[in-house]
C-alpha atoms as a PDB file:
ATOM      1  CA  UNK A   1     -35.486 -92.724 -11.006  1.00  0.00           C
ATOM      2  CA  UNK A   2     -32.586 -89.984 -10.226  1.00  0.00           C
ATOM      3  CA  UNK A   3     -29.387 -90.664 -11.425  1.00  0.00           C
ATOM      4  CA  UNK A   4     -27.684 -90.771  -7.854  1.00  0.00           C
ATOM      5  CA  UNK A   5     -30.368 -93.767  -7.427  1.00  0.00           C
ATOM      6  CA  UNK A   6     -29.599 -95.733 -10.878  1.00  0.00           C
ATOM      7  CA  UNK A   7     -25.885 -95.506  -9.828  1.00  0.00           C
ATOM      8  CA  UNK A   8     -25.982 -96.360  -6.340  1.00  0.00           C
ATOM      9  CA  UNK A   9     -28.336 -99.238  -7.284  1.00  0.00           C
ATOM     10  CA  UNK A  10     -25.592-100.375  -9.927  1.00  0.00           C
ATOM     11  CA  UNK A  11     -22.345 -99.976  -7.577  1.00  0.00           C
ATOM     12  CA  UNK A  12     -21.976-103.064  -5.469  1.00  0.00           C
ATOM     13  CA  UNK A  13     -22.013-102.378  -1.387  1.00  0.00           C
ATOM     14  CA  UNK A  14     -18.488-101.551  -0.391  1.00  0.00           C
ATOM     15  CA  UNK A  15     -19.616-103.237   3.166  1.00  0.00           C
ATOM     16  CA  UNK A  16     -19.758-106.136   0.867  1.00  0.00           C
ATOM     17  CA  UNK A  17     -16.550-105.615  -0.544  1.00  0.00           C
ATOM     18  CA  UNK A  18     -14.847-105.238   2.374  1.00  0.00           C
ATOM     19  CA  UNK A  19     -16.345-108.484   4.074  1.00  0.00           C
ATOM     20  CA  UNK A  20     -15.439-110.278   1.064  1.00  0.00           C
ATOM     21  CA  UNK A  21     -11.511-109.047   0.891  1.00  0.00           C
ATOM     22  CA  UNK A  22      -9.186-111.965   1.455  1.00  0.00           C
ATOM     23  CA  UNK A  23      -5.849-110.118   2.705  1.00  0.00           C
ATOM     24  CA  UNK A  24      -3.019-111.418   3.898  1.00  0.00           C
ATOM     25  CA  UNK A  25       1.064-111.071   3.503  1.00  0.00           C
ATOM     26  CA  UNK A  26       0.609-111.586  -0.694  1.00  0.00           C
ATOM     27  CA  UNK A  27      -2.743-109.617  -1.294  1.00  0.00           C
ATOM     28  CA  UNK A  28      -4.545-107.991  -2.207  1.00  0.00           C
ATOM     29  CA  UNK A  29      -0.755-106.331  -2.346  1.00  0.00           C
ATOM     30  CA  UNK A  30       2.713-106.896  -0.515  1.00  0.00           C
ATOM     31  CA  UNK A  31       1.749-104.339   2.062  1.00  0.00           C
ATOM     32  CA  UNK A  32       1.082-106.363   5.074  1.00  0.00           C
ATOM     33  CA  UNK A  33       4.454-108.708   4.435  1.00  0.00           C
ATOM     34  CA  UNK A  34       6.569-105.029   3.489  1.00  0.00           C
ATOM     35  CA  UNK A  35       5.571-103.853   6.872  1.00  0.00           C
ATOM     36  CA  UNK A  36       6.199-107.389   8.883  1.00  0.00           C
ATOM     37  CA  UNK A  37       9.148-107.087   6.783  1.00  0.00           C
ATOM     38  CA  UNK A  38      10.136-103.764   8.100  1.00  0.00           C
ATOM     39  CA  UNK A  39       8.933-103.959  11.600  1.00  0.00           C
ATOM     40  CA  UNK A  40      11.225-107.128  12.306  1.00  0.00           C
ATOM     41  CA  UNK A  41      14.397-105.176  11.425  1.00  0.00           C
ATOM     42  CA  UNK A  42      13.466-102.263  13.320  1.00  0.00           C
ATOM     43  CA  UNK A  43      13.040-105.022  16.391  1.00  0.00           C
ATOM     44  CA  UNK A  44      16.502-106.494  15.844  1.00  0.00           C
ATOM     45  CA  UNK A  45      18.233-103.185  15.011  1.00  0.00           C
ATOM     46  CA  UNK A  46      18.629 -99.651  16.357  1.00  0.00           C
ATOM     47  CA  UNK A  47      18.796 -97.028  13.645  1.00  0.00           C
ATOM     48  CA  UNK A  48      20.022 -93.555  14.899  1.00  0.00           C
ATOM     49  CA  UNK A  49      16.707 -91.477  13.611  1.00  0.00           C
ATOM     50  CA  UNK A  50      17.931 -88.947  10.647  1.00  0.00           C
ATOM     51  CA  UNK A  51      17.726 -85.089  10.523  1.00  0.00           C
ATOM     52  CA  UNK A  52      14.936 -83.112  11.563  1.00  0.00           C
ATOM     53  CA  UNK A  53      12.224 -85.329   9.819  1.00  0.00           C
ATOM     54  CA  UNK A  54      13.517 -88.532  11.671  1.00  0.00           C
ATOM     55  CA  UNK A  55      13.855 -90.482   9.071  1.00  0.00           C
ATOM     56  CA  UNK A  56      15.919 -93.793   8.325  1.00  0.00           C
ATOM     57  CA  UNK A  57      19.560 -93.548   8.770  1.00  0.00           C
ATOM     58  CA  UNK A  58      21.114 -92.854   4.918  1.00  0.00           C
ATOM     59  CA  UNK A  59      23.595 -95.550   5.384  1.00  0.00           C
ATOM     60  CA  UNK A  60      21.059 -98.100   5.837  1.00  0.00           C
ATOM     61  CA  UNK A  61      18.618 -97.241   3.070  1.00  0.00           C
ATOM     62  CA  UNK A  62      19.925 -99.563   0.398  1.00  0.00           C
ATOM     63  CA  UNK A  63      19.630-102.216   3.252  1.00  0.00           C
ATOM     64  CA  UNK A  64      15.772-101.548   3.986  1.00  0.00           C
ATOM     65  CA  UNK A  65      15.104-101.171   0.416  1.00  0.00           C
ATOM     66  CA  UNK A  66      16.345-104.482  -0.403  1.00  0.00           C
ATOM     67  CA  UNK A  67      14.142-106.419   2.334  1.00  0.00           C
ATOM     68  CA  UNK A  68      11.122-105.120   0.681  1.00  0.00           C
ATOM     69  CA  UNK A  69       8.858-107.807  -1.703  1.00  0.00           C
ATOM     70  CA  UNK A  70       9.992-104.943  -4.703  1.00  0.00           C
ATOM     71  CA  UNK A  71      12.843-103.013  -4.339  1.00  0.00           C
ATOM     72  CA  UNK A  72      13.362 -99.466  -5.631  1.00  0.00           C
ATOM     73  CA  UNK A  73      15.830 -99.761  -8.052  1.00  0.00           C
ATOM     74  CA  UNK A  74      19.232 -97.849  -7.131  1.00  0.00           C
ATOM     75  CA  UNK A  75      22.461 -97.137  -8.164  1.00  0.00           C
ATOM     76  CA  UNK A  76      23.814 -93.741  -7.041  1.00  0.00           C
ATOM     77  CA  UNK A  77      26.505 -93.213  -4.461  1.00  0.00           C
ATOM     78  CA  UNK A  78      24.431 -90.426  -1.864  1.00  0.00           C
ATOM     79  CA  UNK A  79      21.071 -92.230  -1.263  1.00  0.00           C
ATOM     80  CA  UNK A  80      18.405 -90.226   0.266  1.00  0.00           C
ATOM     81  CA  UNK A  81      14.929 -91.588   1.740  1.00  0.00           C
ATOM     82  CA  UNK A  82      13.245 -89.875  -0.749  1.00  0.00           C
ATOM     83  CA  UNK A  83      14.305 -92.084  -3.476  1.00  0.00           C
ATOM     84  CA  UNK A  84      13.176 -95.069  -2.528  1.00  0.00           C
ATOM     85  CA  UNK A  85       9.091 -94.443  -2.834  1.00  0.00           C
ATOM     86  CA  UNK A  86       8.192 -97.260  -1.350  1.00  0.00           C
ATOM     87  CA  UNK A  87      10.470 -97.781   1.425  1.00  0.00           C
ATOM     88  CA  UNK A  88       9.438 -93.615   2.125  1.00  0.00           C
ATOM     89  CA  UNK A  89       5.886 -94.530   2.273  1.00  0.00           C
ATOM     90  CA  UNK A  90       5.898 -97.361   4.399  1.00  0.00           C
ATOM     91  CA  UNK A  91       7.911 -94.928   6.848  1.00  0.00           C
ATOM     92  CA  UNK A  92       5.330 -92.525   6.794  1.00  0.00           C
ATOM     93  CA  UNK A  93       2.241 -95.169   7.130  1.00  0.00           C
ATOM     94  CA  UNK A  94       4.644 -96.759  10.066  1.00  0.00           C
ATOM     95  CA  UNK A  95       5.427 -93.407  11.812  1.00  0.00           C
ATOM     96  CA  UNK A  96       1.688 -92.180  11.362  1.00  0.00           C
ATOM     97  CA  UNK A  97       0.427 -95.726  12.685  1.00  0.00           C
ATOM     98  CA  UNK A  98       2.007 -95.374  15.542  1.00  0.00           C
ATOM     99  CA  UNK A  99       3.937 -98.775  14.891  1.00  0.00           C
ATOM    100  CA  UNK A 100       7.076 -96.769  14.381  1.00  0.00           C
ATOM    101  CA  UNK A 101       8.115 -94.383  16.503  1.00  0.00           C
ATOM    102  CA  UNK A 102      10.917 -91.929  17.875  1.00  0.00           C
ATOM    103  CA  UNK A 103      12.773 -92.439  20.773  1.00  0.00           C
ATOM    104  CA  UNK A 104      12.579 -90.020  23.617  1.00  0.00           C
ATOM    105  CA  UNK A 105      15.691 -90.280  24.580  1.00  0.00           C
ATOM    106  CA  UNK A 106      18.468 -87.700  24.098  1.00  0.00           C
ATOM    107  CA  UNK A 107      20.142 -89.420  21.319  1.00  0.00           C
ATOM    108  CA  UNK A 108      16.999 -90.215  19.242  1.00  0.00           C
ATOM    109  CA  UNK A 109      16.425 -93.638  17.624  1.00  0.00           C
ATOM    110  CA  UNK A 110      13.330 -95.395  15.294  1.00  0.00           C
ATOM    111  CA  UNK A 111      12.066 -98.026  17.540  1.00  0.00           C
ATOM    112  CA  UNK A 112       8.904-100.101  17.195  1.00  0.00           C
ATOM    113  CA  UNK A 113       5.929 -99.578  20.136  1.00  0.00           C
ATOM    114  CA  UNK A 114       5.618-102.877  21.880  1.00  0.00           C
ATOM    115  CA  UNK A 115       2.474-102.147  22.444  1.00  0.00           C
ATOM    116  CA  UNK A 116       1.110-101.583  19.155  1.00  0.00           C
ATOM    117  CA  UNK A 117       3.374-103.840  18.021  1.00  0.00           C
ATOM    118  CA  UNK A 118       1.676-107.242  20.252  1.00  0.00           C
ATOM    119  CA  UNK A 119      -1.479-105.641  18.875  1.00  0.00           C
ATOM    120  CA  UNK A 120      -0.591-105.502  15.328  1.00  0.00           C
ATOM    121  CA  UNK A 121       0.455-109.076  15.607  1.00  0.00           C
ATOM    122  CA  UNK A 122      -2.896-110.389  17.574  1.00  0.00           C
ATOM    123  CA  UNK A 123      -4.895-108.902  14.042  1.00  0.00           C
ATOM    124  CA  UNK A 124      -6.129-111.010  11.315  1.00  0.00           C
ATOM    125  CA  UNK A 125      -4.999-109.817   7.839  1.00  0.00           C
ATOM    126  CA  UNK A 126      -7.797-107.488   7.081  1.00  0.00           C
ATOM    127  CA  UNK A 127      -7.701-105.676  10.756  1.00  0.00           C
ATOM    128  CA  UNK A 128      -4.582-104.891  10.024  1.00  0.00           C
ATOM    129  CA  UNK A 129      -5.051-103.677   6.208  1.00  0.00           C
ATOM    130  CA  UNK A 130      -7.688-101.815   7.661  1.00  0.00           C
ATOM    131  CA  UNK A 131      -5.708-100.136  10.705  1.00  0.00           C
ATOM    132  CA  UNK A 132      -2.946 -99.081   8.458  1.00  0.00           C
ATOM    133  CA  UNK A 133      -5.791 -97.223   5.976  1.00  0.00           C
ATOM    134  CA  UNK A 134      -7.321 -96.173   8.686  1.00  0.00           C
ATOM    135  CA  UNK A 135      -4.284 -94.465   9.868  1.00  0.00           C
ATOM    136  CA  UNK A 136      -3.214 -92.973   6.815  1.00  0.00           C
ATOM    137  CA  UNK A 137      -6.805 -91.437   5.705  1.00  0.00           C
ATOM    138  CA  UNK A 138      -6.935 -89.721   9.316  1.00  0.00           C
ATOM    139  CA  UNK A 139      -3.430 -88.673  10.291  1.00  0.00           C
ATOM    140  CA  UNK A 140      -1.066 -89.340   6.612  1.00  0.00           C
ATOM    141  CA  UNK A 141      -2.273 -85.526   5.112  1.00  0.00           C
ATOM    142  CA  UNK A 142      -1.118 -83.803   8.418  1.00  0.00           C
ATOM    143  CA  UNK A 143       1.833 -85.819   8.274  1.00  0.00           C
ATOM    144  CA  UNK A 144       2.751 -84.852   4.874  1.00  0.00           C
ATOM    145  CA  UNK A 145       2.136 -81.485   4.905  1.00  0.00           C
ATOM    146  CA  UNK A 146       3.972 -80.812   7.716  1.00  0.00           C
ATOM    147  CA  UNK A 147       7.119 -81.970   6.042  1.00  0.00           C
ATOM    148  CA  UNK A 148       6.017 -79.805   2.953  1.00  0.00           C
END
């Protein structure tokens, strides 16, 4: 027997896995309730979209860091997305979902799609674990390196 054979015969099927998963808003991480999280303040509030990269306003970064499930630890006086890793990746996996988007209007805001949104919220927990990687693995590179 090959080797490719003894391992593949020795990994369990990720179909399996998958099927198996129990997600929701506490696991198998705080993803799903970080992004609920998020997308409910970006319903109730606008946020003026910041420099050429759109991303959330500076003044309200403290703010969104501090509704997350584990907030970036932060004490300087000039706060800047980038500092706040999580709250910066859940921008980019909400912007290259789709769920978060830029206004097209002259003065440009973050604002959440309605209609991804009433789709998001019609998904069980692992449809929407599973959008969210899904969006990442096929549009997150591009996203990233074209802010590189």
């Amino acid at each position: 027997m090959s080797f490719q054979k003894m391992i593949h015969n020795a990994l369990p099927d990720p179909r399996k896995i998958i099927h198996d998963l129990d997600v929701d808003e506490s696991q198998p991480g705080t993803l799903l309730r970080d992004v609920d999280c998020l997308l409910g303040f970006m319903k109730e509030h606008k946020l003026a979209a910041s420099g050429h990269y759109h991303f959330f306003p500076s003044d309200r970064l403290v703010e969104l860091n501090n509704l997350l499930t584990k907030p970036t630890p932060y004490e300087g006086n000039r706060p800047q997305q980038h500092y706040f890793h999580q709250l910066h990746g859940l921008y980019l996996l909400l912007r290259c979902s789709g769920l978060l988007r830029v206004s097209q209007s002259k003065n440009r805001f973050l604002e959440v799609d309605p209609n991804l949104d009433e789709c998001w919220r019609n998904m069980n927990g692992q449809s929407r674990y599973a959008s969210l990687l899904e969006a990442w693995l096929l549009k997150g590179f591009d996203m990233l390196f074209e802010m590189a």
